[in-house]
PDB file of N, CA and C in Angstrom:
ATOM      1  N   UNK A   1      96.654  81.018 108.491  1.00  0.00           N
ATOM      2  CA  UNK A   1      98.020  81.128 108.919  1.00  0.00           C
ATOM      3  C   UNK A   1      98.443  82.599 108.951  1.00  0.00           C
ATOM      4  N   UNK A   2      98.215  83.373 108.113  1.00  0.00           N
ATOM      5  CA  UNK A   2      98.502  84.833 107.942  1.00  0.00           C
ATOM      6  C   UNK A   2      97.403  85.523 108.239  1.00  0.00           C
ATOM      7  N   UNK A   3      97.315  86.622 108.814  1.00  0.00           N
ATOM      8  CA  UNK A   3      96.657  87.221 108.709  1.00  0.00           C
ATOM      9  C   UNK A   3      96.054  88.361 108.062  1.00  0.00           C
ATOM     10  N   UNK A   4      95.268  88.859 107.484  1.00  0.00           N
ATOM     11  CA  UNK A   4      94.969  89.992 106.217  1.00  0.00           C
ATOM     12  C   UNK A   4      95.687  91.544 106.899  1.00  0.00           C
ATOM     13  N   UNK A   5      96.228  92.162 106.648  1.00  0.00           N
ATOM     14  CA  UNK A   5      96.829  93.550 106.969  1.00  0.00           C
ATOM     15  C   UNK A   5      96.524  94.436 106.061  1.00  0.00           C
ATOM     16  N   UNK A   6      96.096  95.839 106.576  1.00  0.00           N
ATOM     17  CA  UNK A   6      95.860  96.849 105.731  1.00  0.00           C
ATOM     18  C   UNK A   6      97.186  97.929 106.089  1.00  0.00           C
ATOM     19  N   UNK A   7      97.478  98.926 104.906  1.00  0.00           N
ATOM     20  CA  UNK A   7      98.323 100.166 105.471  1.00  0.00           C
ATOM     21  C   UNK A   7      97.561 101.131 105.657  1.00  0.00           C
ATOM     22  N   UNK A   8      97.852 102.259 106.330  1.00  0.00           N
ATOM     23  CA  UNK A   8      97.736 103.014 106.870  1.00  0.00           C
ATOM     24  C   UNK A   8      98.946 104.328 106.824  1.00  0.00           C
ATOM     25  N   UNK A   9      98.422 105.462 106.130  1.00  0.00           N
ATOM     26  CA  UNK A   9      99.203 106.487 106.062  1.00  0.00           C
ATOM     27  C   UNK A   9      98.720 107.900 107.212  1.00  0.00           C
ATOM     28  N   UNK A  10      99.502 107.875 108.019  1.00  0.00           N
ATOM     29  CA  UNK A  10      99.552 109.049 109.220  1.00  0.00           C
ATOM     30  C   UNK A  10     100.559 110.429 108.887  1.00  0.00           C
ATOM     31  N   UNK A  11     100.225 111.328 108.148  1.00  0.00           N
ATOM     32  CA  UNK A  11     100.559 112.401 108.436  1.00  0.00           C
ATOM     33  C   UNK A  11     100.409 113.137 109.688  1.00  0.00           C
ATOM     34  N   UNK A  12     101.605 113.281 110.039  1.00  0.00           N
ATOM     35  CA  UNK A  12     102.080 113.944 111.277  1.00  0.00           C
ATOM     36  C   UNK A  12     102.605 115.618 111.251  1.00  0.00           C
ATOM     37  N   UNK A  13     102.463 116.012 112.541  1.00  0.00           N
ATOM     38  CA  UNK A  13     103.210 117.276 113.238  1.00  0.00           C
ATOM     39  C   UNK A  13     104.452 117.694 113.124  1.00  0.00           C
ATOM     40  N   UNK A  14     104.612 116.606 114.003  1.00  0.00           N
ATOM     41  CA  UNK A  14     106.043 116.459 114.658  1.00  0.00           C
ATOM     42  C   UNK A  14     106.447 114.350 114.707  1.00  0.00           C
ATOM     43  N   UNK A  15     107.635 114.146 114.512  1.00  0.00           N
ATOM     44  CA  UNK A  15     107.719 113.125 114.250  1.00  0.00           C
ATOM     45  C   UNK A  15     108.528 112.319 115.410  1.00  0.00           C
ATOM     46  N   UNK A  16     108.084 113.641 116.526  1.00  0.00           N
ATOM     47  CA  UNK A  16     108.731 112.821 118.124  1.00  0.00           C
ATOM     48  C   UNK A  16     107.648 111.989 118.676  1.00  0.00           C
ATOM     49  N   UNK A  17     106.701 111.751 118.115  1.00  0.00           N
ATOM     50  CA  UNK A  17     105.536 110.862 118.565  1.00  0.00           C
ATOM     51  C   UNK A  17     105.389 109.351 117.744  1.00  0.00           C
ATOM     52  N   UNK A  18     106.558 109.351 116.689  1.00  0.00           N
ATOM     53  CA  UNK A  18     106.135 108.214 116.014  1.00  0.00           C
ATOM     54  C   UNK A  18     106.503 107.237 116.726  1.00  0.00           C
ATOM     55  N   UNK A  19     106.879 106.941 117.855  1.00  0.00           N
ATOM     56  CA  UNK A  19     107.196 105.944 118.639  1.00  0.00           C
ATOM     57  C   UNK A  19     105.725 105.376 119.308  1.00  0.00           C
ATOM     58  N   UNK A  20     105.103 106.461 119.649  1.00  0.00           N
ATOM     59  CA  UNK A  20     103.689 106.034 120.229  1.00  0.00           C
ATOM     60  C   UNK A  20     102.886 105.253 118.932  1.00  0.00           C
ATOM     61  N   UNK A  21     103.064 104.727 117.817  1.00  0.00           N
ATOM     62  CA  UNK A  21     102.069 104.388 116.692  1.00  0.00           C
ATOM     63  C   UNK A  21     101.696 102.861 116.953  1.00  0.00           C
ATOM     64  N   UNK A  22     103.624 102.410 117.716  1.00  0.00           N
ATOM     65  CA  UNK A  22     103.713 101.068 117.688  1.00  0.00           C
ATOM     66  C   UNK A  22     102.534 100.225 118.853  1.00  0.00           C
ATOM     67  N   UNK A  23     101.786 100.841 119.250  1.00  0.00           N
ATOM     68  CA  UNK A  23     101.029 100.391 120.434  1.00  0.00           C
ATOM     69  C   UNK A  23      99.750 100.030 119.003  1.00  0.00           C
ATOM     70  N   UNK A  24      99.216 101.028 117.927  1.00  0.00           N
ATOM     71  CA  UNK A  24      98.326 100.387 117.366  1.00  0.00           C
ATOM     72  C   UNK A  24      99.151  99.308 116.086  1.00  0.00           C
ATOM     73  N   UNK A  25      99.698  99.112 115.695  1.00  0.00           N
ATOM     74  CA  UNK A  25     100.202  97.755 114.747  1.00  0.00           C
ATOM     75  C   UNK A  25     101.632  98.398 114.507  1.00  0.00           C
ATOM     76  N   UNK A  26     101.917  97.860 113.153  1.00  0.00           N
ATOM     77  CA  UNK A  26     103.602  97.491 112.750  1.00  0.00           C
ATOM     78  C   UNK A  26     103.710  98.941 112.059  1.00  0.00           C
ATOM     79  N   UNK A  27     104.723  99.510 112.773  1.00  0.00           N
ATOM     80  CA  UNK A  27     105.494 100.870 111.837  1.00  0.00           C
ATOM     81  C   UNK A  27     106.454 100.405 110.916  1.00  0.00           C
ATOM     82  N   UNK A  28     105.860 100.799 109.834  1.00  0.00           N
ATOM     83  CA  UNK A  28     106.847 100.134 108.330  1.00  0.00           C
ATOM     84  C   UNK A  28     107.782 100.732 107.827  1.00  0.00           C
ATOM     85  N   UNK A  29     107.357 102.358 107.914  1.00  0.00           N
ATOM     86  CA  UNK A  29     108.847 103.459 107.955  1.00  0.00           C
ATOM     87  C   UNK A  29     107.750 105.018 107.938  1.00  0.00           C
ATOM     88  N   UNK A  30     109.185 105.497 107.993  1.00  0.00           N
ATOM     89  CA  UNK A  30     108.683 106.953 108.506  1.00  0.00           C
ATOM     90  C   UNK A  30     109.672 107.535 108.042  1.00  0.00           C
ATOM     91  N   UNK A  31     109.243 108.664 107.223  1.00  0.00           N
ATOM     92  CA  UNK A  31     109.166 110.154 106.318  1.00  0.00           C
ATOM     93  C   UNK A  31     109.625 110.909 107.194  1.00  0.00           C
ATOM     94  N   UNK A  32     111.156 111.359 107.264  1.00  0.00           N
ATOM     95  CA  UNK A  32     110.838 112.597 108.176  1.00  0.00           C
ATOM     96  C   UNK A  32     111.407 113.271 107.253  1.00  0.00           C
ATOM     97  N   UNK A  33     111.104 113.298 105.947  1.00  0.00           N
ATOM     98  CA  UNK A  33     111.086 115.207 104.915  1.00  0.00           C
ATOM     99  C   UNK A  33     110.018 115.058 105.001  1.00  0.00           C
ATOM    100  N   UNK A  34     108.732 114.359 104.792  1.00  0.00           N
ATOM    101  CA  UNK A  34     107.853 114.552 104.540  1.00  0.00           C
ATOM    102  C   UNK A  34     106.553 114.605 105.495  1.00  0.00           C
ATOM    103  N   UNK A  35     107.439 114.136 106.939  1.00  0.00           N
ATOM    104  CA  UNK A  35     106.420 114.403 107.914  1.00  0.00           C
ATOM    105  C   UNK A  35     105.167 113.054 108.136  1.00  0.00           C
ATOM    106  N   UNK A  36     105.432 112.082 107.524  1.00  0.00           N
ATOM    107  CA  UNK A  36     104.258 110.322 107.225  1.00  0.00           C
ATOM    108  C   UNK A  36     104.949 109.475 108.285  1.00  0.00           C
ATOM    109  N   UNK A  37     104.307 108.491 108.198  1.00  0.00           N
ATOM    110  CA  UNK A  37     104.508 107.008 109.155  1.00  0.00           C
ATOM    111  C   UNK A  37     103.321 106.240 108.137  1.00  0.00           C
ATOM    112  N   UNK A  38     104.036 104.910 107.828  1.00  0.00           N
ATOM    113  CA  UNK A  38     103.354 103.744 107.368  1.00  0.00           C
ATOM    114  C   UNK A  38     103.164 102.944 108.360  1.00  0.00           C
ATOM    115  N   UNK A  39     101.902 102.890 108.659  1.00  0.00           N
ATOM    116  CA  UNK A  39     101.705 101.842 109.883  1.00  0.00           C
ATOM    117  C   UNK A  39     100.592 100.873 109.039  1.00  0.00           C
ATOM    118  N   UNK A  40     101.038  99.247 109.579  1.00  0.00           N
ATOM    119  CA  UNK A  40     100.596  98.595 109.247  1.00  0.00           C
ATOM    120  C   UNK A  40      98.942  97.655 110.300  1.00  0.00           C
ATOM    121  N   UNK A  41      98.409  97.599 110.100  1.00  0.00           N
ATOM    122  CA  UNK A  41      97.423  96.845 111.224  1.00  0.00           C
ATOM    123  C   UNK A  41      96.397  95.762 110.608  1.00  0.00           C
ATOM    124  N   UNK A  42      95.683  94.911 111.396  1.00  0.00           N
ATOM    125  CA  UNK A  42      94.708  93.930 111.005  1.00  0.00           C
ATOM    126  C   UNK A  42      93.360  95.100 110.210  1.00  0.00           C
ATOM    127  N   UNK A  43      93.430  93.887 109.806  1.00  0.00           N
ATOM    128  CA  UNK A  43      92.277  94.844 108.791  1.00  0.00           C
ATOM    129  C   UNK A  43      90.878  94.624 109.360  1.00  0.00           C
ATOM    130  N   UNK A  44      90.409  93.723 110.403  1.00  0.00           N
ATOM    131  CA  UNK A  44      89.005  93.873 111.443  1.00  0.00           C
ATOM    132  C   UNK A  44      89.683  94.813 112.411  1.00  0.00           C
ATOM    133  N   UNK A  45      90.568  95.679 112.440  1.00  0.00           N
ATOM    134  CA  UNK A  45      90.695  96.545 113.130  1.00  0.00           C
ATOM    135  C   UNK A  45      90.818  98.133 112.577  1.00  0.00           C
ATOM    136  N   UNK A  46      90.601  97.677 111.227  1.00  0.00           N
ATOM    137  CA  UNK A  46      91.314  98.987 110.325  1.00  0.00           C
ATOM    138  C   UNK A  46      90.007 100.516 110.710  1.00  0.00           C
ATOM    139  N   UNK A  47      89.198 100.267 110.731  1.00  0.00           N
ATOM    140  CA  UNK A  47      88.590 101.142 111.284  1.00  0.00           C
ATOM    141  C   UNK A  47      88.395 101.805 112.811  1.00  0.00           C
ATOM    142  N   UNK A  48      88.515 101.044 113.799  1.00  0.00           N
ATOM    143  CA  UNK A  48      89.082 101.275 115.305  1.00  0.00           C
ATOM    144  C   UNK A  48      90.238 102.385 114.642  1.00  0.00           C
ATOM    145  N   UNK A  49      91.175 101.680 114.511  1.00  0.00           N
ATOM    146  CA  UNK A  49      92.659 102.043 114.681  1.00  0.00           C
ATOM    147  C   UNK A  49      92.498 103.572 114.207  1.00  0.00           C
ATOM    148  N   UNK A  50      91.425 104.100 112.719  1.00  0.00           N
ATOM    149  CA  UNK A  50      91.774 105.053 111.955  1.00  0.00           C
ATOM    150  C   UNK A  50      91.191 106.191 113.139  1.00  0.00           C
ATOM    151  N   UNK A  51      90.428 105.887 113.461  1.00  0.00           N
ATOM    152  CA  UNK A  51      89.455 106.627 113.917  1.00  0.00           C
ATOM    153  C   UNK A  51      90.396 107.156 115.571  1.00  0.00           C
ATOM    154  N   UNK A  52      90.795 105.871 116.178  1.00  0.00           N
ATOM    155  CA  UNK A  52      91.842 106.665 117.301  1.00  0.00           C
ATOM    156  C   UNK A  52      92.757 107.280 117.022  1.00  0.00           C
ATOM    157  N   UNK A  53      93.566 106.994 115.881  1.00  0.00           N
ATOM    158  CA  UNK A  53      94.371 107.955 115.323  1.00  0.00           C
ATOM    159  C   UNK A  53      94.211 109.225 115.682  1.00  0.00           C
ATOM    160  N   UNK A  54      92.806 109.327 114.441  1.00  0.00           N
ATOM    161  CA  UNK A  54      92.483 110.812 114.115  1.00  0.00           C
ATOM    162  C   UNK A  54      92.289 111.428 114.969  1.00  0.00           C
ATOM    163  N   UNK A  55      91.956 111.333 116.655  1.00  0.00           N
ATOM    164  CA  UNK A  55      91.871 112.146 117.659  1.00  0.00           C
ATOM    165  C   UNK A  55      93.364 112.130 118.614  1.00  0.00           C
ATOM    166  N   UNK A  56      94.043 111.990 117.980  1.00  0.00           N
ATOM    167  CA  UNK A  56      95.814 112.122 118.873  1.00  0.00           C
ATOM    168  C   UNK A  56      95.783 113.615 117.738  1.00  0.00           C
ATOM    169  N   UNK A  57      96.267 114.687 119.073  1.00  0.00           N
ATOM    170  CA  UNK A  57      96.480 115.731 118.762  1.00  0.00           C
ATOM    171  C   UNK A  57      98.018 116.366 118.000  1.00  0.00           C
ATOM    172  N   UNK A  58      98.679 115.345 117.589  1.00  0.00           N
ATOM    173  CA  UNK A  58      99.770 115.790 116.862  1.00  0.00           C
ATOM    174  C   UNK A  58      99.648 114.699 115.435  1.00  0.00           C
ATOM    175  N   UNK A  59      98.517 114.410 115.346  1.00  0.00           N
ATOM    176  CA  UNK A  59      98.074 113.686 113.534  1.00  0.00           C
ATOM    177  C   UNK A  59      96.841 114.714 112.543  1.00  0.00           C
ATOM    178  N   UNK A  60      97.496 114.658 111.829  1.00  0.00           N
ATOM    179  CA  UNK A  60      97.029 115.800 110.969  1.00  0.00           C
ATOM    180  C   UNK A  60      96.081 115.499 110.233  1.00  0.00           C
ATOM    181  N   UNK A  61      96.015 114.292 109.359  1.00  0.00           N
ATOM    182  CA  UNK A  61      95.601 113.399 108.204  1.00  0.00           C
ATOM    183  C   UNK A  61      95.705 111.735 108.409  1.00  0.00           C
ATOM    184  N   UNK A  62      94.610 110.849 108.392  1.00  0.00           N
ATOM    185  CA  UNK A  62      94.435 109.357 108.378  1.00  0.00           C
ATOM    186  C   UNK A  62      94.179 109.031 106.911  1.00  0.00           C
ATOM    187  N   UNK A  63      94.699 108.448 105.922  1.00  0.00           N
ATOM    188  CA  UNK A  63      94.532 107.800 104.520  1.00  0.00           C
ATOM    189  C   UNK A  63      94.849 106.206 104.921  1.00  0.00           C
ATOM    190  N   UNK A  64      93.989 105.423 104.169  1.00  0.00           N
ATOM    191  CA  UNK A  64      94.076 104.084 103.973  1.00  0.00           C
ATOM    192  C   UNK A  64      94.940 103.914 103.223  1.00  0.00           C
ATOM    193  N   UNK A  65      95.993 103.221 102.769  1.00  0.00           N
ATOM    194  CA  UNK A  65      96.735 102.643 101.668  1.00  0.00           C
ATOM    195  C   UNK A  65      95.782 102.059 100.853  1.00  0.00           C
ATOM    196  N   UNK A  66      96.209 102.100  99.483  1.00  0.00           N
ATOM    197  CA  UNK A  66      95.640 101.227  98.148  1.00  0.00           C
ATOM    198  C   UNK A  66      96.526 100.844  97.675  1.00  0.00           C
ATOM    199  N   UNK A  67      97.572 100.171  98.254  1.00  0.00           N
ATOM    200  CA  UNK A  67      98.705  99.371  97.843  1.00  0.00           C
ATOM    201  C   UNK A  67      98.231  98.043  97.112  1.00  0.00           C
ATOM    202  N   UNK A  68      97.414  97.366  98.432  1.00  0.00           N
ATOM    203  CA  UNK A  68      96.420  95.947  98.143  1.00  0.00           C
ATOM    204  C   UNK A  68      95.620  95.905  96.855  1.00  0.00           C
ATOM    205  N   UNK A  69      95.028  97.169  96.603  1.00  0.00           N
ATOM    206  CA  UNK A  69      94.501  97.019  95.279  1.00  0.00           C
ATOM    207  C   UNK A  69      95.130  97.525  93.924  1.00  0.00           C
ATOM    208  N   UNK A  70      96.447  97.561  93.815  1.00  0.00           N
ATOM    209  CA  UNK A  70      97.270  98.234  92.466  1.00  0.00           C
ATOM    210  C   UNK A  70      97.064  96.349  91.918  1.00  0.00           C
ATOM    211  N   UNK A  71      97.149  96.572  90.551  1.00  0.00           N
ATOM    212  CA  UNK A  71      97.473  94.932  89.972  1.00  0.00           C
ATOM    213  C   UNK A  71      99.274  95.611  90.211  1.00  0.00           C
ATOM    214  N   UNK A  72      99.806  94.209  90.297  1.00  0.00           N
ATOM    215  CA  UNK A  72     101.353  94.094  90.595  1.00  0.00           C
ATOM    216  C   UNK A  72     101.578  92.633  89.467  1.00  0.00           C
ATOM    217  N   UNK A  73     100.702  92.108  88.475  1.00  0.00           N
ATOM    218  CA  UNK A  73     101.145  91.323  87.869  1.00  0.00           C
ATOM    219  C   UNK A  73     101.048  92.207  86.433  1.00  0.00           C
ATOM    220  N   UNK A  74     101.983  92.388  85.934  1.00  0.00           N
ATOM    221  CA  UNK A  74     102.299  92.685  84.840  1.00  0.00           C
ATOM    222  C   UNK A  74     102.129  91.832  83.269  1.00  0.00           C
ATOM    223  N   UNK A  75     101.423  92.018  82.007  1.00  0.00           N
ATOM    224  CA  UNK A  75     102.168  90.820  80.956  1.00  0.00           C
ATOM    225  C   UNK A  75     102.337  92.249  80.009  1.00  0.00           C
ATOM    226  N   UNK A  76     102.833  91.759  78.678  1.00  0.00           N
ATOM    227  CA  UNK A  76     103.761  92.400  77.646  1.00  0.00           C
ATOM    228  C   UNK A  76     102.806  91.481  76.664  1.00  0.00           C
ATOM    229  N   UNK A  77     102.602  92.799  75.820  1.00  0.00           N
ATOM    230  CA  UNK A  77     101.655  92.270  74.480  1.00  0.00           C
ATOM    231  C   UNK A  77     102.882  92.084  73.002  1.00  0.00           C
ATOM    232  N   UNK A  78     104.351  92.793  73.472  1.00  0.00           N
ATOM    233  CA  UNK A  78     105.542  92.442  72.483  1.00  0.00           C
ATOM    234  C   UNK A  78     105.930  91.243  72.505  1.00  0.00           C
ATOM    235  N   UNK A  79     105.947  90.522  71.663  1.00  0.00           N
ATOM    236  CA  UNK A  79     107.353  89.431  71.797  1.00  0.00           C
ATOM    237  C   UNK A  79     108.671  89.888  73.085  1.00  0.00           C
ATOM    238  N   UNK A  80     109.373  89.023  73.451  1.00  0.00           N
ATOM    239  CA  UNK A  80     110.362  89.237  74.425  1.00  0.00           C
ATOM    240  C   UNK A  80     111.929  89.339  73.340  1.00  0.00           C
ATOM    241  N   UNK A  81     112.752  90.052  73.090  1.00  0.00           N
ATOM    242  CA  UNK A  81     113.575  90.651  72.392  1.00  0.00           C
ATOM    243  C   UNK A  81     114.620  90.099  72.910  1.00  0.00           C
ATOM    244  N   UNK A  82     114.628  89.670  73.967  1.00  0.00           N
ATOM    245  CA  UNK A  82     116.056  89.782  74.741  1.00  0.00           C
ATOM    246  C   UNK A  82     116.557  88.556  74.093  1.00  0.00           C
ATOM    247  N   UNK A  83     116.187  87.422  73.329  1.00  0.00           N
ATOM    248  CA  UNK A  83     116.890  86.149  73.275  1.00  0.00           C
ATOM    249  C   UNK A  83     117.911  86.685  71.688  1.00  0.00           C
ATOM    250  N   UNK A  84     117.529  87.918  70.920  1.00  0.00           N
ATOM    251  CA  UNK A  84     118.038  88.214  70.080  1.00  0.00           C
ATOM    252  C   UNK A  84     119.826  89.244  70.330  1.00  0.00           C
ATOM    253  N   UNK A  85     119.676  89.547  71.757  1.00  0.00           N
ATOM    254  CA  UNK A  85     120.339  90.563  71.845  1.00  0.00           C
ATOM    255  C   UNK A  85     121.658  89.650  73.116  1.00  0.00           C
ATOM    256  N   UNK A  86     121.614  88.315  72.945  1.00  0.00           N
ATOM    257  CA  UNK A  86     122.522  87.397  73.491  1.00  0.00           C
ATOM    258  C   UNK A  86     124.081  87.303  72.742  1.00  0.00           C
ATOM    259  N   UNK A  87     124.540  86.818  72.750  1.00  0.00           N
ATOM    260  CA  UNK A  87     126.177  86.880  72.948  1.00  0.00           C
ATOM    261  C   UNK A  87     126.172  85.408  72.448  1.00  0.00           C
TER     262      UNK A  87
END
């Protein structure tokens, strides 16, 4: 039903071209202090995509995101405190 998506971090030039990104997948947002675009794409494409990138003459830098691999589930080895600090 879904399909797997990787990110994609594009350091840019100039950020009058980030309109052209949307032809390779989903622009997720864009940095303009910092000059980035998060573009999102299929991940059997994630290598195509990096690689055309890197030859558009106003992209500076292609990085993969490692968003997908941070753990995002958290546990707590304390007891939970908060039922003491109720009203």
């Amino acid at each position: 039903m879904f399909t797997e998506r990787s990110g994609i971090i594009i350091w840019v030039s100039d950020l009058k071209h980030t309109k052209n990104f949307e032809r390779y997948g989903t622009v997720h947002y864009v940095s303009k202090r910092m000059n980035y675009v998060v573009l999102y794409v299929h991940t059997e494409r994630l290598e195509d995509v990096q690689r055309n990138l890197q030859r558009l003459p106003y992209v500076k830098k292609v990085e993969k995101s490692y968003r997908g691999e941070i753990k995002t589930e958290y546990e707590s080895d304390s007891p939970d405190k908060t039922r003491f600090y109720t009203l």
